[in-house]
C-alpha atoms as a PDB file:
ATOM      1  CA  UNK A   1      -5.789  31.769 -14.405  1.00  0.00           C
ATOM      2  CA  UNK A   2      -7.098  28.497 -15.535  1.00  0.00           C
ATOM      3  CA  UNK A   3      -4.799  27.486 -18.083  1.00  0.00           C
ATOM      4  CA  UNK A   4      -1.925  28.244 -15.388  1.00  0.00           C
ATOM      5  CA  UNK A   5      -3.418  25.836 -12.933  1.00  0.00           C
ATOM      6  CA  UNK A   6      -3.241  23.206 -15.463  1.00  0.00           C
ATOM      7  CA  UNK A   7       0.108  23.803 -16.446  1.00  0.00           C
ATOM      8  CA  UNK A   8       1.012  23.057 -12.960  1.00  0.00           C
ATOM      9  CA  UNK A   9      -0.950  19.978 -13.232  1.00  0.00           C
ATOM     10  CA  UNK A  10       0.012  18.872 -16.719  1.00  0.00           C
ATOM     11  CA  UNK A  11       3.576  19.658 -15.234  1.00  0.00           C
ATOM     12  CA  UNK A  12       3.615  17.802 -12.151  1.00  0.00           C
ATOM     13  CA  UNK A  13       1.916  14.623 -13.568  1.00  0.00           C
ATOM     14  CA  UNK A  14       3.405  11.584 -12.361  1.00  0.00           C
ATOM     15  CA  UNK A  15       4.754   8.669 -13.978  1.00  0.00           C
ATOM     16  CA  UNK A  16       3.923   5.197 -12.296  1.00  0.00           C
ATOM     17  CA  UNK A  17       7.436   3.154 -11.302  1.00  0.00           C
ATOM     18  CA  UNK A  18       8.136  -0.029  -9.216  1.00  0.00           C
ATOM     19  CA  UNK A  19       8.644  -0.288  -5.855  1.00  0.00           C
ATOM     20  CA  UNK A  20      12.511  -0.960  -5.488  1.00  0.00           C
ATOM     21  CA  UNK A  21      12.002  -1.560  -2.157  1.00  0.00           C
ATOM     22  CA  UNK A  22       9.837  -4.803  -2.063  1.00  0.00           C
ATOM     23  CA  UNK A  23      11.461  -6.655  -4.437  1.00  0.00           C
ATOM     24  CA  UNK A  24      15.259  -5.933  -3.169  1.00  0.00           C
ATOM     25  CA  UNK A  25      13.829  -7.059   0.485  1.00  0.00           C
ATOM     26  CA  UNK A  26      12.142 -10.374  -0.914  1.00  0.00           C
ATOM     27  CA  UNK A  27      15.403 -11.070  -3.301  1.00  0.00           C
ATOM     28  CA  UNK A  28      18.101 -10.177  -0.080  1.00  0.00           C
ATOM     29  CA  UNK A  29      15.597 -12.283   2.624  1.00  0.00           C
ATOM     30  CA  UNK A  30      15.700 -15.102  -0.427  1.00  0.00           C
ATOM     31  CA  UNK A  31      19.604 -14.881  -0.799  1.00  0.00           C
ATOM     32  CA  UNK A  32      20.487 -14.847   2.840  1.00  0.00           C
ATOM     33  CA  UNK A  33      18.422 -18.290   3.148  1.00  0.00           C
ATOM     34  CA  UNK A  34      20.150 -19.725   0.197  1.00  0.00           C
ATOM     35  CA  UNK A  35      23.582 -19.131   1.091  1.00  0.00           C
ATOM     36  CA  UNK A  36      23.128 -20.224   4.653  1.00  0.00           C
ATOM     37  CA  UNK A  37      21.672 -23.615   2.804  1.00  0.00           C
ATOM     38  CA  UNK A  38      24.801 -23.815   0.198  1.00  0.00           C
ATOM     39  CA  UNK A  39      27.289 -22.837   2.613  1.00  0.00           C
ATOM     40  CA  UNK A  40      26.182 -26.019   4.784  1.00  0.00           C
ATOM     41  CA  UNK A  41      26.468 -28.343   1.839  1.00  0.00           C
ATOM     42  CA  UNK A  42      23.144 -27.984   1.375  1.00  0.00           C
ATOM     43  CA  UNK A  43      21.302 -29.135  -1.782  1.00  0.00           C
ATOM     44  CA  UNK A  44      18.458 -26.976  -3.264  1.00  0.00           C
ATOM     45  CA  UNK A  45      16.332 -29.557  -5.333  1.00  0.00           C
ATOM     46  CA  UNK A  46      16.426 -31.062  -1.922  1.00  0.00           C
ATOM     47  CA  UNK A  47      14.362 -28.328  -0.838  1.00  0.00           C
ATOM     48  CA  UNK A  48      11.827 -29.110  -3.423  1.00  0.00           C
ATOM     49  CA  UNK A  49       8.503 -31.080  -2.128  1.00  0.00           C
ATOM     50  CA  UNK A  50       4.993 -30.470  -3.797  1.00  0.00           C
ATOM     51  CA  UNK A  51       2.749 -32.477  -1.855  1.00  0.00           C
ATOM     52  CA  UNK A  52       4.583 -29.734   0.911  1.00  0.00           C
ATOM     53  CA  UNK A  53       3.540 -26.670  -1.355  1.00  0.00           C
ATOM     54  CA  UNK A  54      -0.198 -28.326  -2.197  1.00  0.00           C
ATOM     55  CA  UNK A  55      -0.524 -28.646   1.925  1.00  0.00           C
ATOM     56  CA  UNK A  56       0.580 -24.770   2.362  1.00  0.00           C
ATOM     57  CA  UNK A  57      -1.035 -23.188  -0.108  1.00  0.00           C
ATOM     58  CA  UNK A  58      -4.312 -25.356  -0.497  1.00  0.00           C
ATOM     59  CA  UNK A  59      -4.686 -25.175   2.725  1.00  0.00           C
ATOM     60  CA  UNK A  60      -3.764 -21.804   3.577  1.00  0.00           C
ATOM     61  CA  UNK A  61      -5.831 -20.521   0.843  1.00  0.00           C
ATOM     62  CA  UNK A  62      -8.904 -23.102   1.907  1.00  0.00           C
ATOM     63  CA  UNK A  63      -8.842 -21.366   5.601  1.00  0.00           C
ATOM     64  CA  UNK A  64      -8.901 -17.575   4.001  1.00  0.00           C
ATOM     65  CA  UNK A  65     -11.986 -17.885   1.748  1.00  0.00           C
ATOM     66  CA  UNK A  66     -13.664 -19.566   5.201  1.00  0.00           C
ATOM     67  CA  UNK A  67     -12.550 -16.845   7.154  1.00  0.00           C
ATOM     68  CA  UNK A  68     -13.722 -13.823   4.579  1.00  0.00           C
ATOM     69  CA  UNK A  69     -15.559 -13.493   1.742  1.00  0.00           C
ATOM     70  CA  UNK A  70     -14.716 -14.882  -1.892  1.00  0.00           C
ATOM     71  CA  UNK A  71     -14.361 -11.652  -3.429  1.00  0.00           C
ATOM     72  CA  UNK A  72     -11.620 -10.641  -0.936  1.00  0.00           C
ATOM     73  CA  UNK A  73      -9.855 -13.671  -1.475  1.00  0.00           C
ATOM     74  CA  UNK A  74      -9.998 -12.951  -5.284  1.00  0.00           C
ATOM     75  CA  UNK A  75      -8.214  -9.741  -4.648  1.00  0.00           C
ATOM     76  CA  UNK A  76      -4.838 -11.537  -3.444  1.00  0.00           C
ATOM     77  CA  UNK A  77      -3.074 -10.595  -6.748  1.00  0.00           C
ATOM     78  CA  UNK A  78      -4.103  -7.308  -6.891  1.00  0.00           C
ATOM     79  CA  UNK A  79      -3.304  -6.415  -3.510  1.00  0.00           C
ATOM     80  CA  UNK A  80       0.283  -8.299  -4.440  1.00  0.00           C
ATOM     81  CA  UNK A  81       0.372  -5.390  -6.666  1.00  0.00           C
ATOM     82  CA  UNK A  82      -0.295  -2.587  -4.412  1.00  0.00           C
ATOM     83  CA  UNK A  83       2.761  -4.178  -3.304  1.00  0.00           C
ATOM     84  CA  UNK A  84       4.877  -3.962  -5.562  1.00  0.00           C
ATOM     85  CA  UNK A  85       4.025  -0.568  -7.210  1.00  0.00           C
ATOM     86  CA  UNK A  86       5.916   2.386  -6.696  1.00  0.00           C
ATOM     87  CA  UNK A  87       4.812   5.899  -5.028  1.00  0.00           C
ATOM     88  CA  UNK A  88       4.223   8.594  -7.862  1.00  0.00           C
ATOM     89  CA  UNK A  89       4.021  12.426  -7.421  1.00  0.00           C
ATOM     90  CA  UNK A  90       4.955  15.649  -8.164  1.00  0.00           C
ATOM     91  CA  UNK A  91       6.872  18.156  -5.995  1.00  0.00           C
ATOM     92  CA  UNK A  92       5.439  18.978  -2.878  1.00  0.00           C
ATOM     93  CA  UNK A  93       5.993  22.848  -3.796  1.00  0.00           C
ATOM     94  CA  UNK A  94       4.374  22.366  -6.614  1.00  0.00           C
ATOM     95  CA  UNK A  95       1.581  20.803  -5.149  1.00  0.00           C
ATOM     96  CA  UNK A  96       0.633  23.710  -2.545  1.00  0.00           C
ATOM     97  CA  UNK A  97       1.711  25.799  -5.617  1.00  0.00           C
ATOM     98  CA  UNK A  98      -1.487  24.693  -7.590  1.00  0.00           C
ATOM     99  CA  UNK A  99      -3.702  24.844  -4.512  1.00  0.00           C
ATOM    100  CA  UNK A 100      -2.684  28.215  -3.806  1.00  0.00           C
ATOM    101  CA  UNK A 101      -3.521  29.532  -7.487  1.00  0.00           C
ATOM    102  CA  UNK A 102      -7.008  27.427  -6.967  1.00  0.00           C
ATOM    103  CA  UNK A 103      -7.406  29.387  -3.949  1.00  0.00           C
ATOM    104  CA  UNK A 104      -6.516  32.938  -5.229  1.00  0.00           C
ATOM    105  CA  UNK A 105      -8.992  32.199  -8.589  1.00  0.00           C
ATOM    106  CA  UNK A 106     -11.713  31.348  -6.115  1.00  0.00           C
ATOM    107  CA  UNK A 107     -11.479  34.939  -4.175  1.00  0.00           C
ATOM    108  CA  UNK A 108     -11.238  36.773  -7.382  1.00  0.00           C
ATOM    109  CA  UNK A 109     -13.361  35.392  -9.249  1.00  0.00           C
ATOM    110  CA  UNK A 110     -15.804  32.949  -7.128  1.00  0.00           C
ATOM    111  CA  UNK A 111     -16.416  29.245  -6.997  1.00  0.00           C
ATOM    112  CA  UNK A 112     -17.672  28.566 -10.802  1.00  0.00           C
ATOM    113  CA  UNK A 113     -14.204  29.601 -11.768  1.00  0.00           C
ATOM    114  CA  UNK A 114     -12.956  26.068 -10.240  1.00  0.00           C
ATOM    115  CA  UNK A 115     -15.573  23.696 -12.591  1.00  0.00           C
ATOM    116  CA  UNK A 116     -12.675  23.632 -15.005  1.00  0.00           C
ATOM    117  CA  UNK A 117     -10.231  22.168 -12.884  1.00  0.00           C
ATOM    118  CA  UNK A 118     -12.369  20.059 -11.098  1.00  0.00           C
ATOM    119  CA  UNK A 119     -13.338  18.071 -14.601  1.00  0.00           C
ATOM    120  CA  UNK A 120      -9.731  18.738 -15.663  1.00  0.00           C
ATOM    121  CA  UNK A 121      -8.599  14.568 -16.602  1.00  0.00           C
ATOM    122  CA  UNK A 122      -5.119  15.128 -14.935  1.00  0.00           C
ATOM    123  CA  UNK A 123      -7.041  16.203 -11.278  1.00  0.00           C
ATOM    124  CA  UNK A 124      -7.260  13.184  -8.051  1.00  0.00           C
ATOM    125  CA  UNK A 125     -10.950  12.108  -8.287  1.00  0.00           C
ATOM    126  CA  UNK A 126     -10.911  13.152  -4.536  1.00  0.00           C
ATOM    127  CA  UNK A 127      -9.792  16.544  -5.065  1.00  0.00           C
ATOM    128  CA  UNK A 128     -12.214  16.983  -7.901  1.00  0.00           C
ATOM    129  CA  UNK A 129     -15.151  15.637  -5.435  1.00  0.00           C
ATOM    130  CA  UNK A 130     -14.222  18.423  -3.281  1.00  0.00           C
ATOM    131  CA  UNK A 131     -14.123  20.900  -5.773  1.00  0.00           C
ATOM    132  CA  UNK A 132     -17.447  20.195  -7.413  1.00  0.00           C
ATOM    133  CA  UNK A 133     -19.278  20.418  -3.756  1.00  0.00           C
ATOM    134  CA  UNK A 134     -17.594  23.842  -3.525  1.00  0.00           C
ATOM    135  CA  UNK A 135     -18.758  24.665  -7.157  1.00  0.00           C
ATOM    136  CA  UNK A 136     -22.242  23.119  -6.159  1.00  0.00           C
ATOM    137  CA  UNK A 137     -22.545  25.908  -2.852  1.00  0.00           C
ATOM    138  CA  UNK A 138     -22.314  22.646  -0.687  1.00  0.00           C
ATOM    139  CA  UNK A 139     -22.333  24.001   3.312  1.00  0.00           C
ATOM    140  CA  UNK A 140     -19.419  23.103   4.845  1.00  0.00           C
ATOM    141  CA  UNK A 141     -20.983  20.339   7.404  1.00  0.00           C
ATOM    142  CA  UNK A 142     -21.713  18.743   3.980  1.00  0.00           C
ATOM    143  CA  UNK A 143     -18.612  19.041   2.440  1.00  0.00           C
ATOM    144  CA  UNK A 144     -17.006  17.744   5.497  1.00  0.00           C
ATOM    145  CA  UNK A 145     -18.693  14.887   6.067  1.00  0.00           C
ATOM    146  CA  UNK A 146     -18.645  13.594   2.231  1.00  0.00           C
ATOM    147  CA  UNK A 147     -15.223  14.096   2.158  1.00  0.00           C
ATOM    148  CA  UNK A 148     -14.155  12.607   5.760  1.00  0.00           C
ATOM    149  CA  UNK A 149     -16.961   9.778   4.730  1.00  0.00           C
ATOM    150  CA  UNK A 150     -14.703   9.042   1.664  1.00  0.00           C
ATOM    151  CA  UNK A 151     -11.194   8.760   3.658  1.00  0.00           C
ATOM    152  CA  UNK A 152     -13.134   6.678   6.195  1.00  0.00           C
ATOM    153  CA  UNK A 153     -14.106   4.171   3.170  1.00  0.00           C
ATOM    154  CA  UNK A 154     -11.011   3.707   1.466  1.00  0.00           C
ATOM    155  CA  UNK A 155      -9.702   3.004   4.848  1.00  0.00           C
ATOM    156  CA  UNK A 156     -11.980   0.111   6.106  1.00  0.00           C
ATOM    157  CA  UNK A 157     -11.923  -1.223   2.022  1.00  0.00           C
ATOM    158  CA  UNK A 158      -7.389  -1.062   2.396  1.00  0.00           C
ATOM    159  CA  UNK A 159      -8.295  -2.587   5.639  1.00  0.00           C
ATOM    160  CA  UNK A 160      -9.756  -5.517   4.841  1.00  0.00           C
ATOM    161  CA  UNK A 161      -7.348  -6.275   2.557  1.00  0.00           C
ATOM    162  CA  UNK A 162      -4.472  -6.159   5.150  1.00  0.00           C
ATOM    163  CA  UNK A 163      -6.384  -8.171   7.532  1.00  0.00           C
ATOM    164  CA  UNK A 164      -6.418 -10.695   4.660  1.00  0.00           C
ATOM    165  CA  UNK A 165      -2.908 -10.756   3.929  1.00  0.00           C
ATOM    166  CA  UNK A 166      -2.357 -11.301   8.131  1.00  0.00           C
ATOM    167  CA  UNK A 167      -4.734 -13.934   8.498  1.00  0.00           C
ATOM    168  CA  UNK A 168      -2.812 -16.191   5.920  1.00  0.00           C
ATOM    169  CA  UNK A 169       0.065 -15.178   7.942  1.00  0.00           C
ATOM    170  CA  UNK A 170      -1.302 -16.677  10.788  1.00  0.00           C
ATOM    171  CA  UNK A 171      -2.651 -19.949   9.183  1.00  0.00           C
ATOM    172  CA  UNK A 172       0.403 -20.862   6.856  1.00  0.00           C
ATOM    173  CA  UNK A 173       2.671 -21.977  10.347  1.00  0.00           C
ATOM    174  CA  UNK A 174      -0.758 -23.874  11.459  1.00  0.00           C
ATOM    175  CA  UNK A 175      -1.302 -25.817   8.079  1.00  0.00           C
ATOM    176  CA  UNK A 176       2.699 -26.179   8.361  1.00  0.00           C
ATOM    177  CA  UNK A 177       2.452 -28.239  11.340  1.00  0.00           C
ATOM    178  CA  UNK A 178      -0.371 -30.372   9.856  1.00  0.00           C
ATOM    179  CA  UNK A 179       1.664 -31.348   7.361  1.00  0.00           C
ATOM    180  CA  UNK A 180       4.505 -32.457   9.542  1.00  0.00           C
ATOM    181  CA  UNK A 181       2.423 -34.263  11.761  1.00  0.00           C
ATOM    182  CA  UNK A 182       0.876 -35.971   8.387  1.00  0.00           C
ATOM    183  CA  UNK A 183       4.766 -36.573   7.649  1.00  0.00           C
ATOM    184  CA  UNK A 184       5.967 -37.810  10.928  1.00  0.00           C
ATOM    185  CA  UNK A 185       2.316 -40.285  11.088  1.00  0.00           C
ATOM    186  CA  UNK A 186       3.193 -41.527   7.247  1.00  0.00           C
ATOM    187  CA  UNK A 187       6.988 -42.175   8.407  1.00  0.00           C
ATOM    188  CA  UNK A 188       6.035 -44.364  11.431  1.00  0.00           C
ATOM    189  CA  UNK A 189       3.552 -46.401   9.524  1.00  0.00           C
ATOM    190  CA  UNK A 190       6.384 -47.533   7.115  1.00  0.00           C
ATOM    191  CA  UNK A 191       8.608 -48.595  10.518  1.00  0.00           C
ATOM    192  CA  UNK A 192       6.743 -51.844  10.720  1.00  0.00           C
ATOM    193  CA  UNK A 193       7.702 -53.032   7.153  1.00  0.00           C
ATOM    194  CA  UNK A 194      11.083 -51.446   6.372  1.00  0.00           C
ATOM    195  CA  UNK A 195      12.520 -50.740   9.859  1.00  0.00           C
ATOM    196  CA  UNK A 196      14.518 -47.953  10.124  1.00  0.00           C
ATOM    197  CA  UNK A 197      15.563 -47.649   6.408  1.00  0.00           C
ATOM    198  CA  UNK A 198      15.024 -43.966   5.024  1.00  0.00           C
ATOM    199  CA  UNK A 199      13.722 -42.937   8.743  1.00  0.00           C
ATOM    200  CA  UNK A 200      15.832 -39.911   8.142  1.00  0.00           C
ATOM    201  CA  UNK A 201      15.074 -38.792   4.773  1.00  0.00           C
ATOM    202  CA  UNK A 202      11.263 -39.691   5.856  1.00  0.00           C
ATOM    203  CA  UNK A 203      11.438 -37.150   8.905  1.00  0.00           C
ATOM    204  CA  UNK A 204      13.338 -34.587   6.910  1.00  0.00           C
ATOM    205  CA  UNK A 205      10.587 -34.241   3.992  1.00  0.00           C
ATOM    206  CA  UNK A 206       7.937 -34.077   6.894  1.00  0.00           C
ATOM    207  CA  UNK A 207       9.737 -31.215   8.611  1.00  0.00           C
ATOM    208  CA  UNK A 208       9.763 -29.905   5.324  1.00  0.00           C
ATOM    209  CA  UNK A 209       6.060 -28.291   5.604  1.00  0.00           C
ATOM    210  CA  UNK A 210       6.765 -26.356   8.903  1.00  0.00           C
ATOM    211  CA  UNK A 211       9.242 -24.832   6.821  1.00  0.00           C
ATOM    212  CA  UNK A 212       7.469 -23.674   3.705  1.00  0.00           C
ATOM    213  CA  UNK A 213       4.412 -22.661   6.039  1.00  0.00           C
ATOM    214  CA  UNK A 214       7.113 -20.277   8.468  1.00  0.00           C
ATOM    215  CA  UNK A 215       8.539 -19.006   5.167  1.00  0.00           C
ATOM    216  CA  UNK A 216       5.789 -17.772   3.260  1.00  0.00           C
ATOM    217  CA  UNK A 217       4.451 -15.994   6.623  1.00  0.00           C
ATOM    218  CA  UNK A 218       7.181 -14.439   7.140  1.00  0.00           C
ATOM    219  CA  UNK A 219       8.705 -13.513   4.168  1.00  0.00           C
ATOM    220  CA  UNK A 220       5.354 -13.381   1.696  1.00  0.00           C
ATOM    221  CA  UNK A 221       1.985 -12.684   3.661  1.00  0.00           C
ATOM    222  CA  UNK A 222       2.874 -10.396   6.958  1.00  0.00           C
ATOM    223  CA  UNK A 223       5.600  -8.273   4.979  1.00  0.00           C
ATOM    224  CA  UNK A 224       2.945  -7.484   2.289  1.00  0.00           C
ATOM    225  CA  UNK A 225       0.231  -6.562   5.191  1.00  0.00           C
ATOM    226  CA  UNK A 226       2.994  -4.337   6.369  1.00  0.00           C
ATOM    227  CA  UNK A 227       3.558  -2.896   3.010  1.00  0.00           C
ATOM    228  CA  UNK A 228      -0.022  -2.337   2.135  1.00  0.00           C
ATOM    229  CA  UNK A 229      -0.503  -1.161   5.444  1.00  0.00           C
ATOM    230  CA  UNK A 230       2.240   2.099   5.409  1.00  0.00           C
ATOM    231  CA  UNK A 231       1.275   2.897   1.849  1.00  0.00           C
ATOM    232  CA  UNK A 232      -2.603   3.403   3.253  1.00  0.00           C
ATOM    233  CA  UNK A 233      -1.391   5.614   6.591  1.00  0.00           C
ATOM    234  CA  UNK A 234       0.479   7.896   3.358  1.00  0.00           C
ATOM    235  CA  UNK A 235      -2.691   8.304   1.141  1.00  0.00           C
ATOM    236  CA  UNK A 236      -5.313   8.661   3.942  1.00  0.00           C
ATOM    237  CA  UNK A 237      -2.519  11.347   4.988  1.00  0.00           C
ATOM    238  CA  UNK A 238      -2.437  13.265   2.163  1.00  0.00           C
ATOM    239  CA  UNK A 239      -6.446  12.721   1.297  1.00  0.00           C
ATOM    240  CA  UNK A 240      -6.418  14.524   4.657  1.00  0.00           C
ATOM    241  CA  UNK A 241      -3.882  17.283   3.104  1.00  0.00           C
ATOM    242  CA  UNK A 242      -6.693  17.390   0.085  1.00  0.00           C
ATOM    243  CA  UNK A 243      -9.543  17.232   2.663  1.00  0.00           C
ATOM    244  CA  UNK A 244      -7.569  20.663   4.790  1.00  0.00           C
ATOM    245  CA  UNK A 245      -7.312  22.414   1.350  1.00  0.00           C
ATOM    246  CA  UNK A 246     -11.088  21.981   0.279  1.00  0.00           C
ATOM    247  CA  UNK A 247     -12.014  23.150   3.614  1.00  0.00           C
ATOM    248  CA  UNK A 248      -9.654  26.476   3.072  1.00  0.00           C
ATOM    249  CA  UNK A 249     -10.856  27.257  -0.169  1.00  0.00           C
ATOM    250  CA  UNK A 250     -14.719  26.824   0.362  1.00  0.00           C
ATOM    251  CA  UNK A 251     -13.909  29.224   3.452  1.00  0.00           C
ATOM    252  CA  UNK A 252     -12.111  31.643   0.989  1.00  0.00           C
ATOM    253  CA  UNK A 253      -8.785  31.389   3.384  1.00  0.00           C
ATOM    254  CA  UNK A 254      -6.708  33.860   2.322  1.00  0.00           C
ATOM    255  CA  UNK A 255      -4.486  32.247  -0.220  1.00  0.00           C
ATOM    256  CA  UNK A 256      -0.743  33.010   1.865  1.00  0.00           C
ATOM    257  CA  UNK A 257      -2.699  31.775   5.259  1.00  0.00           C
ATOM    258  CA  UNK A 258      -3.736  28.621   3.202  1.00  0.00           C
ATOM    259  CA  UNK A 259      -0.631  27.880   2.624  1.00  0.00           C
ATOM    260  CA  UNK A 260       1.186  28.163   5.973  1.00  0.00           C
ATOM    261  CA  UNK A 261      -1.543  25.728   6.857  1.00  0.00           C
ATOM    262  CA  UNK A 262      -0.726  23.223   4.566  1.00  0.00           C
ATOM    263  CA  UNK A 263       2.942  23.606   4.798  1.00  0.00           C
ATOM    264  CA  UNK A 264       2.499  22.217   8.235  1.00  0.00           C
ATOM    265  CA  UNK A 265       1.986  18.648   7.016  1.00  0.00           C
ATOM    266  CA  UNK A 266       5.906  19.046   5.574  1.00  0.00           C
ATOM    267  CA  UNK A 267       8.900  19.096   8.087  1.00  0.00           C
ATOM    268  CA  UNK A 268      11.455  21.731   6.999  1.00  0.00           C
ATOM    269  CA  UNK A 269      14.584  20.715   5.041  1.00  0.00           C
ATOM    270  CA  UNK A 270      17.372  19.520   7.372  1.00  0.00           C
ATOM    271  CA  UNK A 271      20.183  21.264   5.735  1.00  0.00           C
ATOM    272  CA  UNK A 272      20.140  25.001   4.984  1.00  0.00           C
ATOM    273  CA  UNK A 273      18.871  26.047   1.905  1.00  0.00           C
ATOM    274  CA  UNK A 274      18.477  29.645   0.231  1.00  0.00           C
ATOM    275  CA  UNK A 275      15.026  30.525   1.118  1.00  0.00           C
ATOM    276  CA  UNK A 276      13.703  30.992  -2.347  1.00  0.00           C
ATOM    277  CA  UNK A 277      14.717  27.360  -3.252  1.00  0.00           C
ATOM    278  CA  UNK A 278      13.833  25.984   0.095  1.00  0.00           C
ATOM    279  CA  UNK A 279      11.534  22.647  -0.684  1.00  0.00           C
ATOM    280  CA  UNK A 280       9.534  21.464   2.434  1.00  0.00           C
ATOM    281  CA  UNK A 281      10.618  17.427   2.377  1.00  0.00           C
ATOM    282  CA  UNK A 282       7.504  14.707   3.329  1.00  0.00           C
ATOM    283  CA  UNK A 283       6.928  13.485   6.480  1.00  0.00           C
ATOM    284  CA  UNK A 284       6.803  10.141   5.388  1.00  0.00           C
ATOM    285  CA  UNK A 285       9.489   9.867   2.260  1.00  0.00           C
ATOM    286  CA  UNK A 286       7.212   6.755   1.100  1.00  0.00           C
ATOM    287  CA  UNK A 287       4.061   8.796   0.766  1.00  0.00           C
ATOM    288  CA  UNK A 288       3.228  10.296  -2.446  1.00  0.00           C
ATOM    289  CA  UNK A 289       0.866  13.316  -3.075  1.00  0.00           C
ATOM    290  CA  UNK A 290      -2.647  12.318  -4.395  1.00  0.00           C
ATOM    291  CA  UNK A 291      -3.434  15.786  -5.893  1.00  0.00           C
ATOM    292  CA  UNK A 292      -3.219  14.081  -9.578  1.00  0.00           C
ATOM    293  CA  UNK A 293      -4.932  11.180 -10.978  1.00  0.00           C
ATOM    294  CA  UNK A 294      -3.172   7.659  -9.875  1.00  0.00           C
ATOM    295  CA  UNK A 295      -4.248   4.167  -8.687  1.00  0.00           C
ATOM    296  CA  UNK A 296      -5.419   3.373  -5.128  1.00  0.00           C
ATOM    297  CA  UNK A 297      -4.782   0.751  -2.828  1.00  0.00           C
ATOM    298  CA  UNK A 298      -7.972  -0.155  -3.974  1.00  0.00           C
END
């Protein structure tokens, strides 16, 4: 019975891919500003200004690592990508498949029969936790509240990291205007010596840091807090989906009861399907089953 459960997981283990998603938005948000800008005879060096981009991001950055910790500040590129990786799993069949078998082994022949697959390599570190407190004769108040503890931690840690990614949301527009009012202050100092000679240009550039600041909020900092955030709601789902089959098997649930239970968390195909083939679809299509080892939001 043990080597079939880990054909099922040696079978349904995932293969990491990108997240087509993000970088088709970012590239189609980029595009649509560029060809409004060439379409009005617009130049794009023109659009280039440094002491702009050391005003943004300096000071954007500068306001973050007051407003949280250093270490969560250090995290930026990771979190990026969180972004920008894909969602990886195997077949939702196949994944109530496996828990099924885990559950039948465990009636016939008790909770020791499950140390295999919980130190099986290819198993989610959270299913395996949950597995060796069943092996271990944990009670279920325990098992519950180390395993609810666990979703409840990798929660407030993805949280934190959102909550990041909003907050330089919110000060990017603030340090834009600072720079424009720098701008606009530096232009009207020159009026005195060179009149109104490159008044226009002057303005232009100063404007120029309200628009980096609005443009990395809203195309870099709050989409990515978005991302990040609908990519936690799926795990902490399906840790709960873990968390629900733990709880059946240390109560020996009768393996077709099991089941039914965790078929709730799928939504029945829309179109009609013969019933042997019929595959229960996700409720979110961008969550992806944690049953087998793969990387966290952290």
């Amino acid at each position: 019975m043990i080597d079939r459960i880990r054909g099922l997981l040696a079978r349904g283990a995932p293969a990491m891919r990108a997240d087509l998603g993000t970088p088709i938005g970012f590239v189609v948000a980029l595009a649509g500003i560029i060809g409004a800008v060439m379409i009005n005879g617009g130049s794009l060096p023109g659009f280039l200004n440094l002491p702009a981009l050391l005003i943004i991001g300096g000071g954007t950055l500068g306001a973050a690592m007051i407003s949280t910790t250093l270490g969560d500040v250090m995290r930026l590129p990771a979190l990026c990508r969180k972004a920008f990786r894909g969602h990886a799993g195997i077949d939702p069949q196949s994944l109530i498949r496996t828990v099924v078998s885990a559950a039948r082994q465990a009636r016939e022949e008790g909770f020791l029969a499950l140390e295999g697959m919980a130190s099986h390599p290819a198993t989610d570190p959270f299913f395996a936790q949950g597995l060796e407190l069943v092996v271990d004769r944990a009670g279920s108040p325990m098992v519950r509240e180390v395993l609810q503890a666990e979703i409840a931690a990798m929660q407030q840690r993805h949280q934190r990291g959102i909550d990041l990614l909003e907050m330089m949301g919110g000060y990017a527009p603030t340090m834009g205007i600072i720079g424009t009012v720098l701008g606009l202050v530096h232009v009207m100092s020159q009026l005195g010596e060179s009149g109104t000679e490159g008044l226009g240009t002057g303005v232009a550039m100063a404007f120029m840091t309200t628009l980096y600041g609005i443009f990395s909020a809203n195309l870099l900092f709050l989409p990515l807090a978005s991302n990040l955030r609908t990519k936690s709601a799926a795990e902490a789902f399906q840790r709960q989906l873990i968390f629900e089959a733990v709880m059946g098997i240390q109560a020996g649930l009768n393996p077709r009861l099991l089941e039914l239970r965790l078929m709730a968390y799928y939504r029945p195909p829309r179109h009609s399907q013969p019933q042997e083939t019929r595959v229960p679809a996700l409720v979110n299509q961008r969550m992806r089953p944690l049953w087998i080892r793969q990387g966290s939001l952290g």
